[in-house]
Protein backbone atom coordinates (compact mmCIF):
# COMPACT_ATOMS: atom_id res chain seq x y z
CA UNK A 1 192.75 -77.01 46.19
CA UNK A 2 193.62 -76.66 42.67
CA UNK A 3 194.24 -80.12 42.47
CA UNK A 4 190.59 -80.79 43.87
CA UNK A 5 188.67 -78.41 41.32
CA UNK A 6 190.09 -80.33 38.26
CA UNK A 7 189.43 -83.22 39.64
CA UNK A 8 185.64 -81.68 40.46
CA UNK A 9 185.92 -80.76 36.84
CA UNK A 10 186.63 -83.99 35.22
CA UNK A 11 183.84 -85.58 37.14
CA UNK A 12 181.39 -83.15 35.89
CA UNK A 13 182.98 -83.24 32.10
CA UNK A 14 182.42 -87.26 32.74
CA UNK A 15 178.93 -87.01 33.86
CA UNK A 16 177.87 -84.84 30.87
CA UNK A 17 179.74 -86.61 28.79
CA UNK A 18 177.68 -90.10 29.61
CA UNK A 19 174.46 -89.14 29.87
CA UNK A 20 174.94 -87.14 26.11
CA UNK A 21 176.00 -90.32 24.42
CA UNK A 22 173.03 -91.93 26.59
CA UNK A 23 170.21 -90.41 25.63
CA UNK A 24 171.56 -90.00 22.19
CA UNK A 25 170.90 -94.17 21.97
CA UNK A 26 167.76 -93.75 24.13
CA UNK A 27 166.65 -91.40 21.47
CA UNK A 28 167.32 -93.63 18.55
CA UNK A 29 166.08 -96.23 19.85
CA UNK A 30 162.52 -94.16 20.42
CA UNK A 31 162.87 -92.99 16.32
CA UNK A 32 163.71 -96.77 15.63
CA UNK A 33 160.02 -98.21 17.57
CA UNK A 34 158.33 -95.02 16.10
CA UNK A 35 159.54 -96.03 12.26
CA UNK A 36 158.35 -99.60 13.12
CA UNK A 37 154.60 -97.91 13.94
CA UNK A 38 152.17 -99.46 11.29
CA UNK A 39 149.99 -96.21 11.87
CA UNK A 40 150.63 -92.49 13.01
CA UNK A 41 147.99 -90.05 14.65
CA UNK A 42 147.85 -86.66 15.27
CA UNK A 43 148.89 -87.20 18.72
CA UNK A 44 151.72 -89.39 17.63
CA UNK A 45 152.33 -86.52 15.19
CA UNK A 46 152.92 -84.10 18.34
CA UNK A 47 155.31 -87.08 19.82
CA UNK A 48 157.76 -86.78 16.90
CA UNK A 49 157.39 -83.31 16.95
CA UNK A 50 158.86 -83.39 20.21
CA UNK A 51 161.62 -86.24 19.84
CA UNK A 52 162.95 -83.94 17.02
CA UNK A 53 163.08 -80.83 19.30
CA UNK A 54 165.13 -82.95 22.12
CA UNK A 55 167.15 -84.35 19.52
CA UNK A 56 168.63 -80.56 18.44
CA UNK A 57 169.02 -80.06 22.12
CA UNK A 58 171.23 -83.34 22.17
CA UNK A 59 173.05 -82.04 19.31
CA UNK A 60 174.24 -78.64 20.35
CA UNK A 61 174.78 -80.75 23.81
CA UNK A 62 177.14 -83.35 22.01
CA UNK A 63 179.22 -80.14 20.62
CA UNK A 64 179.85 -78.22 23.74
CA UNK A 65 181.84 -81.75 24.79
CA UNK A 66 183.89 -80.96 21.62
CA UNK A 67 182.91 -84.31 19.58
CA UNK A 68 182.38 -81.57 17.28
CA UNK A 69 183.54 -78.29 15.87
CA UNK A 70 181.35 -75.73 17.08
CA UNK A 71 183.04 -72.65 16.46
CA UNK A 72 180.46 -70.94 14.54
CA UNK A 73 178.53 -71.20 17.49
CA UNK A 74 181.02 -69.50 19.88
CA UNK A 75 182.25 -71.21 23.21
CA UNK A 76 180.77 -74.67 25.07
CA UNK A 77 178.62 -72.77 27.14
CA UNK A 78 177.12 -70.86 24.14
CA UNK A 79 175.71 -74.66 22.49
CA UNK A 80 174.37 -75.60 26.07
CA UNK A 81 172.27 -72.01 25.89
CA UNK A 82 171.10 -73.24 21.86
CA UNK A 83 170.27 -77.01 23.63
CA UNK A 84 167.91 -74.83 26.42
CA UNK A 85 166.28 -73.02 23.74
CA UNK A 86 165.30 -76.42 22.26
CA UNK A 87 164.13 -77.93 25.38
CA UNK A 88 162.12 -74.70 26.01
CA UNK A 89 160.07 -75.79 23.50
CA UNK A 90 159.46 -79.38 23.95
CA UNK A 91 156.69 -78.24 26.72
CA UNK A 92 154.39 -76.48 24.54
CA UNK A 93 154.48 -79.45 21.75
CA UNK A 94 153.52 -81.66 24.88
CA UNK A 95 151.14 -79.68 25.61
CA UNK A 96 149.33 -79.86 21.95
CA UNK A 97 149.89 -84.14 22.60
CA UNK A 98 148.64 -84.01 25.69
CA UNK A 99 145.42 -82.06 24.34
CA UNK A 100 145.34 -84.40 21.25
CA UNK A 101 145.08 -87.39 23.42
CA UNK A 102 142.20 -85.98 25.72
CA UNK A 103 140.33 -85.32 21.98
CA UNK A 104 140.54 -88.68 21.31
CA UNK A 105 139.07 -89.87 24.17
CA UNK A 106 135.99 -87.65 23.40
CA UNK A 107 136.97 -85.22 26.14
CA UNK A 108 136.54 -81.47 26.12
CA UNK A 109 139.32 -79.21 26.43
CA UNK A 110 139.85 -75.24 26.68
CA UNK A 111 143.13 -76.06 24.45
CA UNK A 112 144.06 -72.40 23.14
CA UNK A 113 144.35 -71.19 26.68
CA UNK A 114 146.65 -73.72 27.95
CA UNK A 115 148.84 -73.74 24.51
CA UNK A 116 148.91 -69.65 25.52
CA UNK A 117 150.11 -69.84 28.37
CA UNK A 118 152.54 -72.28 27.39
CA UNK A 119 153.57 -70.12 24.43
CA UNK A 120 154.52 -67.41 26.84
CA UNK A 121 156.05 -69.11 30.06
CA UNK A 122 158.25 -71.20 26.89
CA UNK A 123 159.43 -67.33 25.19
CA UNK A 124 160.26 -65.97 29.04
CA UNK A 125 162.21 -69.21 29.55
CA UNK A 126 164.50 -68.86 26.20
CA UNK A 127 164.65 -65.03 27.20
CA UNK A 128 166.11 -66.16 30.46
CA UNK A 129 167.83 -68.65 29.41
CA UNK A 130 169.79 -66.48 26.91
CA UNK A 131 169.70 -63.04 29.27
CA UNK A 132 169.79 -63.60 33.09
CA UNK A 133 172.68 -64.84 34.80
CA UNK A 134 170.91 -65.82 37.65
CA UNK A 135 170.88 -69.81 38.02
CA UNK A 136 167.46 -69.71 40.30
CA UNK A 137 165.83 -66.80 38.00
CA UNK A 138 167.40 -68.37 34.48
CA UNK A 139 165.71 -72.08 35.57
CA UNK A 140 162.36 -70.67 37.37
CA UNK A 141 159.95 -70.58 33.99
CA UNK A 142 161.34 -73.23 32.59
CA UNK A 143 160.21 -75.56 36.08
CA UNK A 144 156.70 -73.53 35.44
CA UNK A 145 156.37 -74.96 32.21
CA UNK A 146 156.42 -78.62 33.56
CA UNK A 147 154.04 -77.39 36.38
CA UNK A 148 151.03 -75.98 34.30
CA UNK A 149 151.22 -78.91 32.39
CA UNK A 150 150.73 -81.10 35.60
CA UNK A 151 148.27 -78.28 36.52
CA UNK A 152 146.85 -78.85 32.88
CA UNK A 153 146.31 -82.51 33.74
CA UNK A 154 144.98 -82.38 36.97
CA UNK A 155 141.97 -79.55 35.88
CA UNK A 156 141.10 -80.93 32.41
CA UNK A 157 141.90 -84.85 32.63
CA UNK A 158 138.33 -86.18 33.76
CA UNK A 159 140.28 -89.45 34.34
CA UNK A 160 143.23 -88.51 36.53
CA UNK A 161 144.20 -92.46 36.65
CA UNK A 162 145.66 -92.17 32.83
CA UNK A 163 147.53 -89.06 33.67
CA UNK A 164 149.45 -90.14 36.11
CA UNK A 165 152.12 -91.62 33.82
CA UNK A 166 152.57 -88.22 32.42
CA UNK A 167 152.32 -86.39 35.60
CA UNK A 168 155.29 -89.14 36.76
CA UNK A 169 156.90 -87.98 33.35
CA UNK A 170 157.11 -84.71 34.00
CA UNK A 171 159.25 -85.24 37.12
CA UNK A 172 162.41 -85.48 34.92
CA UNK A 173 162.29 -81.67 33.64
CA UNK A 174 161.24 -80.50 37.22
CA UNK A 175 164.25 -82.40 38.70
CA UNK A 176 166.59 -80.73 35.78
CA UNK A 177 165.25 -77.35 36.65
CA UNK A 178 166.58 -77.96 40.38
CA UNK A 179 169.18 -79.29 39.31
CA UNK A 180 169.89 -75.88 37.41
CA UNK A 181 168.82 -73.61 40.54
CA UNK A 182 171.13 -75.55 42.54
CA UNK A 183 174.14 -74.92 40.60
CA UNK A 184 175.29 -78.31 40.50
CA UNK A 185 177.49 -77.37 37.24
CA UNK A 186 176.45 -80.58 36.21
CA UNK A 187 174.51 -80.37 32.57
CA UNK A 188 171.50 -83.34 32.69
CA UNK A 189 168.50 -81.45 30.83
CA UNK A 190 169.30 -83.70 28.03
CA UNK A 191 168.79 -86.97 29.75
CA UNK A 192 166.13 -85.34 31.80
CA UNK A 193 164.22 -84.54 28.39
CA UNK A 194 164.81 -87.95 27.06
CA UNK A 195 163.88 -90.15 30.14
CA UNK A 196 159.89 -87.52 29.73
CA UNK A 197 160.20 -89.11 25.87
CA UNK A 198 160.63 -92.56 27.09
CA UNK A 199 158.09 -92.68 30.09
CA UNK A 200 155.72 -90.58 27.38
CA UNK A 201 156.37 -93.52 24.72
CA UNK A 202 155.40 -96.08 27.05
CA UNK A 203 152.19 -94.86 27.77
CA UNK A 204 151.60 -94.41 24.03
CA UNK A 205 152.21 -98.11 23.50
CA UNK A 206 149.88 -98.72 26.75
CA UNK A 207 147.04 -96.21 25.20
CA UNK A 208 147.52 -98.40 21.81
CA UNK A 209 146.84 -101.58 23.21
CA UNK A 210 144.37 -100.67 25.16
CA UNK A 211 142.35 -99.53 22.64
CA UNK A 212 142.99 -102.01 20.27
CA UNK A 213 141.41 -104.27 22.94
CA UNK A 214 138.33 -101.90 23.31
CA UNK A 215 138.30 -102.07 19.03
CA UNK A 216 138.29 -105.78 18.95
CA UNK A 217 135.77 -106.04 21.99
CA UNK A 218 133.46 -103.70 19.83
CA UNK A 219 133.68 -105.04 16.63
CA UNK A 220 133.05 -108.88 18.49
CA UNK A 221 129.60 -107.41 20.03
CA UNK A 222 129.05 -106.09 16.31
CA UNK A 223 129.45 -108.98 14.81
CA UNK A 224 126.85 -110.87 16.52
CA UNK A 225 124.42 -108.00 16.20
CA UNK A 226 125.21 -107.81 12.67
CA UNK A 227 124.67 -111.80 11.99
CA UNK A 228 121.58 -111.55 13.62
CA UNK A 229 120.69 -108.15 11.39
CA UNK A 230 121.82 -110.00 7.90
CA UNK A 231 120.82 -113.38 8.53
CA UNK A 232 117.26 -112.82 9.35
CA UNK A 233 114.30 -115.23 8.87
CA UNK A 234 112.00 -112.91 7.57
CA UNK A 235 113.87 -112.41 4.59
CA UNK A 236 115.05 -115.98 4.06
CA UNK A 237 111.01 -116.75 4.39
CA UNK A 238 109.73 -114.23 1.69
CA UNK A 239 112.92 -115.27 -0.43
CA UNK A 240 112.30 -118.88 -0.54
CA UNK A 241 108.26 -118.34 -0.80
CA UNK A 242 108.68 -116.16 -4.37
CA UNK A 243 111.17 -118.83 -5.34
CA UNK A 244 108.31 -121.07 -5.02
CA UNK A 245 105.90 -119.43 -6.52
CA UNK A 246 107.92 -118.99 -9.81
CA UNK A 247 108.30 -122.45 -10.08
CA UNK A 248 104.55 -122.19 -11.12
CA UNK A 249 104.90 -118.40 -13.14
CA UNK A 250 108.36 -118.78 -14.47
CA UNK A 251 109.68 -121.91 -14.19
CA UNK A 252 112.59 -121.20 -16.45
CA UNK A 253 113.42 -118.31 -13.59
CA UNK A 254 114.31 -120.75 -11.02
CA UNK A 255 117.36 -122.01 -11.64
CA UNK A 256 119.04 -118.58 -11.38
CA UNK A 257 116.61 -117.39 -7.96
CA UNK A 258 118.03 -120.07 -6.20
CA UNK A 259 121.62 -119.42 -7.27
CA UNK A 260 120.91 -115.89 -6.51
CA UNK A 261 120.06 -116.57 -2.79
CA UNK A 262 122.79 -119.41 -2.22
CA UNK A 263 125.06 -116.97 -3.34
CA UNK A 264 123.50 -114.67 -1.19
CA UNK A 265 123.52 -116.34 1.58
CA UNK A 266 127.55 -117.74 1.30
CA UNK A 267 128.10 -113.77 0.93
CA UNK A 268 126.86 -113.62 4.36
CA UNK A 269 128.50 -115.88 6.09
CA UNK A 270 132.19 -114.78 4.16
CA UNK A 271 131.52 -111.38 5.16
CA UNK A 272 130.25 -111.82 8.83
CA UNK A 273 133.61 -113.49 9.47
CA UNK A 274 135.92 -111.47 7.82
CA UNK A 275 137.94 -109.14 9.95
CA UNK A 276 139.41 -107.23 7.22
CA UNK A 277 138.56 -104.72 4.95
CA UNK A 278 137.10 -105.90 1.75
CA UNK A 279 137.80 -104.63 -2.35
CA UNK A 280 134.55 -102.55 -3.54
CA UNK A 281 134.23 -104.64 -6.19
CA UNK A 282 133.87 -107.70 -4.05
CA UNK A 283 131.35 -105.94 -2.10
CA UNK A 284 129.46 -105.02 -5.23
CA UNK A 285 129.00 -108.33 -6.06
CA UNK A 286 127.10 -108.74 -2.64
CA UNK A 287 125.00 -106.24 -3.15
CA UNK A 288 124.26 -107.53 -6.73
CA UNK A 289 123.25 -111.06 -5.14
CA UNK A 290 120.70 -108.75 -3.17
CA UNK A 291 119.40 -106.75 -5.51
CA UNK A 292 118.99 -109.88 -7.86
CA UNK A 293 116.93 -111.24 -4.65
CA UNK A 294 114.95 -108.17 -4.22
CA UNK A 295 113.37 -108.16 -7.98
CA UNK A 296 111.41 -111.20 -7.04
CA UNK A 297 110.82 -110.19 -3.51
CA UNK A 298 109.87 -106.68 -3.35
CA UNK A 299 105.37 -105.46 -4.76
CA UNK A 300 107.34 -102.86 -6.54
CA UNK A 301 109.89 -103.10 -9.81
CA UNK A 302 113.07 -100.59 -9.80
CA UNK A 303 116.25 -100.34 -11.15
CA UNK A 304 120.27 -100.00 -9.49
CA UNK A 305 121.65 -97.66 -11.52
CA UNK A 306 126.34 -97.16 -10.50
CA UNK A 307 128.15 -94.39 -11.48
CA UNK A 308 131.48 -95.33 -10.06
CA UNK A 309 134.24 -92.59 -10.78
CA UNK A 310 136.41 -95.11 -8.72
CA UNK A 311 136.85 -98.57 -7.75
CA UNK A 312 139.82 -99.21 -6.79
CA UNK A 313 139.21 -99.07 -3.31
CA UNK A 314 138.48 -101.33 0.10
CA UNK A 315 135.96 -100.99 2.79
CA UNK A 316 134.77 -103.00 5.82
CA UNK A 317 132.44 -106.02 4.37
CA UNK A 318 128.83 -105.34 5.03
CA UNK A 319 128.63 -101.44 4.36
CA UNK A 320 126.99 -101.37 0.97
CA UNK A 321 124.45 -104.04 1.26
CA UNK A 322 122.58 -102.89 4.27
CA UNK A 323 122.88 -99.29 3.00
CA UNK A 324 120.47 -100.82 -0.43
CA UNK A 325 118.79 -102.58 1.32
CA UNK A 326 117.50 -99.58 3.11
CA UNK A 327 116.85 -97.90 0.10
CA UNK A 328 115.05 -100.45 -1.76
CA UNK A 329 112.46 -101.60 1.35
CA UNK A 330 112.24 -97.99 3.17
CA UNK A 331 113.15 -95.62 0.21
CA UNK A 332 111.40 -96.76 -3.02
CA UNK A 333 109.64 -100.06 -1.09
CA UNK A 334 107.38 -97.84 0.89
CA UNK A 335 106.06 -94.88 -1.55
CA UNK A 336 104.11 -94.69 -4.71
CA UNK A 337 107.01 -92.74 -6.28
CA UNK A 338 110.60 -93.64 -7.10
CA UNK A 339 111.78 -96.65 -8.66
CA UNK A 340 115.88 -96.37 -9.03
CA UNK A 341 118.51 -96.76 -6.24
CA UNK A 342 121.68 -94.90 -7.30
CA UNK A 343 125.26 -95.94 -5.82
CA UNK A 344 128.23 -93.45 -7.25
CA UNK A 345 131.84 -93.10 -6.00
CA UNK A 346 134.40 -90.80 -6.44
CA UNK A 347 137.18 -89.14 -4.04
CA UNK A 348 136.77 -85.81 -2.51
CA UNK A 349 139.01 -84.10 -0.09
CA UNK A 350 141.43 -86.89 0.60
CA UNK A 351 138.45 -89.19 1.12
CA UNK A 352 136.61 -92.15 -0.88
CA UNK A 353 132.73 -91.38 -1.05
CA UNK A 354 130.53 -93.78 -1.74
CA UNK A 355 126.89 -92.39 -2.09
CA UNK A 356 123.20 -94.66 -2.29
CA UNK A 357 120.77 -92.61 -2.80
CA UNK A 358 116.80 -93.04 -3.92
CA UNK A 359 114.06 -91.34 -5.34
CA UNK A 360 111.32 -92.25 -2.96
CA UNK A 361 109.46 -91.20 -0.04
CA UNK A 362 109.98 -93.87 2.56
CA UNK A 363 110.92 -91.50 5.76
CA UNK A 364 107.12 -90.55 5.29
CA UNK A 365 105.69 -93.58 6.29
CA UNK A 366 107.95 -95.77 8.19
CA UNK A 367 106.17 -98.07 11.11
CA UNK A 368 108.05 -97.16 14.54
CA UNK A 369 108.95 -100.96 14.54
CA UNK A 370 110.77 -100.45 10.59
CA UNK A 371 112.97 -97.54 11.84
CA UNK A 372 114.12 -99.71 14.75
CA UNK A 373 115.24 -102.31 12.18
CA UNK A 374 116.51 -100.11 10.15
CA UNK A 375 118.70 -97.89 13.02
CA UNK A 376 120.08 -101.41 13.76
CA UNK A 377 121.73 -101.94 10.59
CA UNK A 378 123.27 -98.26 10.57
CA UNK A 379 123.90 -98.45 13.71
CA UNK A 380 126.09 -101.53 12.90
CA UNK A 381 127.39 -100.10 9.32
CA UNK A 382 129.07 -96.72 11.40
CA UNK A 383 130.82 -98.88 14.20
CA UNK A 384 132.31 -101.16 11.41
CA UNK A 385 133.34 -98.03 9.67
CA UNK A 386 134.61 -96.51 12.56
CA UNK A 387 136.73 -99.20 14.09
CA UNK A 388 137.95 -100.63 11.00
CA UNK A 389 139.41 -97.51 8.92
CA UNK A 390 138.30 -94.57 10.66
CA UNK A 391 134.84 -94.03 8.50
CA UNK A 392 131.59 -92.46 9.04
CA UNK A 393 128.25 -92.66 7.54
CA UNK A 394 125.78 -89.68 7.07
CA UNK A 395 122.02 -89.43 5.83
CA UNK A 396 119.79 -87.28 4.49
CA UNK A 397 116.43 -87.35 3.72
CA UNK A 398 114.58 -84.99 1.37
CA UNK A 399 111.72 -84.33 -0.58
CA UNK A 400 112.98 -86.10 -3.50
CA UNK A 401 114.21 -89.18 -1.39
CA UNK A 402 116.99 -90.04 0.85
CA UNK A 403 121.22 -90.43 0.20
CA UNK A 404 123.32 -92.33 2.20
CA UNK A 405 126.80 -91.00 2.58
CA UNK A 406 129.90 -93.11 3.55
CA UNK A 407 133.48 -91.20 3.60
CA UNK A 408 136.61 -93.36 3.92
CA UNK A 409 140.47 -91.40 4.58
CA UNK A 410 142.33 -92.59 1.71
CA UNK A 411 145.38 -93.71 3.90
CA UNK A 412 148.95 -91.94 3.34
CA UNK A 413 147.25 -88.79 1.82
């Protein structure tokens, strides 16, 4: 009988042993594809959060097997009750990703009651974990934990079909927890924990590409709407029709119109296929084609007037020039007063601003046929923004004329 114990033993010391030294290379090799991540969210954020939390759980595991000295921590069952503590808290970090990723998707969520409740079942599991002797009562809140969050998922997810992954992810943990209540005297939390990081980090990847298709699909259906919003005949007609008519006024003006509107035009067509963001500076020059344009075009003289505290910046193509061109036809263009359009920069709570503002009156007496044009082009200016770095674009309209307001995160900040 003796004989048959050790031998029991020696299995168990085996088992623990392999799955430690597995899921410490399962675990790398999740830091190693997370390092290799181009960009990090808030709910990637959350994810790390979490590897690092399994990853102390691995490590008090690894020295209960005695790969290391763990005498300051007492015996080898004393670093498996440190590894629970950890692993009580993975659940209420997934909780916070799991809550991050319905925000993304625009979805509502009662988040401080569920990260509550998760607060407290995860403090009565570490209190059992380090107090009751019990096997079933020790593992019964932490099995809860992984059950409100399934509970979590099936309330608030409004589409169940993407949380199925996670609610297949949290089957590891619930397994562990029987595991424990059985008394198996077989340690797998650790490789239970890890195998919820991997099938968690596959559906990241999933999420990513997914909406990297949705991105490209958008900015595609942009990018016609926007060619058929910069490239319009309108302006082209009125363009070439003042050209003409300074052949007879100004002859001596020509010459530069018509470079002026070629250049113009070649603007365009760059920027309408570029797919990537664009220096300011570049995009200035755009907008100074335009304005050059708009001297001959418009009843009504005025003056661009920068005050750039920075330049040194990029932004999708196409953001400033529609932005002026609002200003110049719908700000100044339409009223008896105003006659400057003002574009400034500078950086303001870890953002770039850009600001184009006027000093006319134009919201007063826009046609209902004008302020469809005109949503078009903002319309188009916030997707690009959106999609492409994560911009927005505000307005407001005043008395004293209207600003346009675009904010850009200054990556790494």
């Amino acid at each position: 009988m003796y004989e048959l114990n050790l031998g029991i033993s020696e299995v168990r010391e085996a088992v623990h042993t392999i799955t430690v030294f597995t899921s410490v290379l399962l675990l790398l090799t999740i830091l190693i594809v997370i390092m290799l991540m181009k960009n990090y969210s808030k709910r990637m954020g959350w994810f790390i959060a979490a590897v690092l939390t399994v990853m102390c759980g691995i490590t008090f595991e690894f020295m209960s097997g005695g790969f290391i000295v763990h005498d300051m921590f007492g015996s080898s069952d004393k670093c498996i009750l440190w590894a629970h503590v950890f692993y009580a808290i993975v659940a209420p970090i997934f909780t916070l990703y799991f809550i991050e990723t319905e925000r993304d998707e625009g979805q509502s969520w009662d988040g401080q009651f569920w990260i509550s409740l998760q607060g407290l079942v995860a403090f009565l599991t570490i209190v059992f974990m380090l107090f009751i002797d019990d096997s079933y009562v020790k593992w019964m809140p932490f099995l809860m934990e992984y059950v409100i969050i399934i509970i979590m998922l099936l309330i608030s997810s409004k589409d169940i079909r993407a949380s199925i992954g996670f609610i297949i992810g949290c089957m590891f943990p619930i397994a562990v927890s029987f595991a424990g209540m059985m008394e198996t005297g077989v340690n797998v939390t650790g490789i239970g924990m890890t195998m919820l990081l991997l099938v968690v980090m596959f559906l990241y990847q999933i999420d990513v590409e997914r909406e990297l298709f949705v991105r490209e699909a958008l900015l595609s259906e942009n990018k016609v709407a926007l060619m058929m919003e910069q490239i319009h005949p309108h302006f082209i007609y009125n363009s070439l029709q003042q050209i003409v008519l300074l052949c007879d006024e100004k002859p001596e003006e020509v010459k530069l119109a018509i470079l002026n509107f070629s250049g113009y035009l070649r603007k365009n067509l760059e920027n309408l296929t570029s797919v990537e963001m664009i220096p300011f500076l570049e995009e200035m020059k755009h907008v100074d084609l335009f304005v050059e344009l708009s001297l001959i075009t418009q009843s009504r003289d005025f003056e661009l007037v920068k005050q750039f505290e920075i330049t040194d910046f990029s932004l999708p193509a196409l953001t400033l020039q529609p932005l002026v061109e609002n200003a110049i036809k719908y700000g100044i263009g339409m009223s008896t007063k105003g006659d400057s359009v003002v574009i400034g920069t500078k950086i303001d709570k870890g953002y770039y601003v850009i600001t184009v503002s006027d000093d006319g009156h134009g919201e007063r007496t826009e046609l209902p046929t004008q302020k469809n044009h005109k949503s078009v082009g903002i319309n188009n200016v916030r997707t690009r923004l959106k999609l492409m770095c994560g911009g927005d674009l505000s307005i407001s309209q005043t008395e004293q004329g209207t600003t346009q307001i675009v904010r850009i995160p200054i990556l790494g900040r």
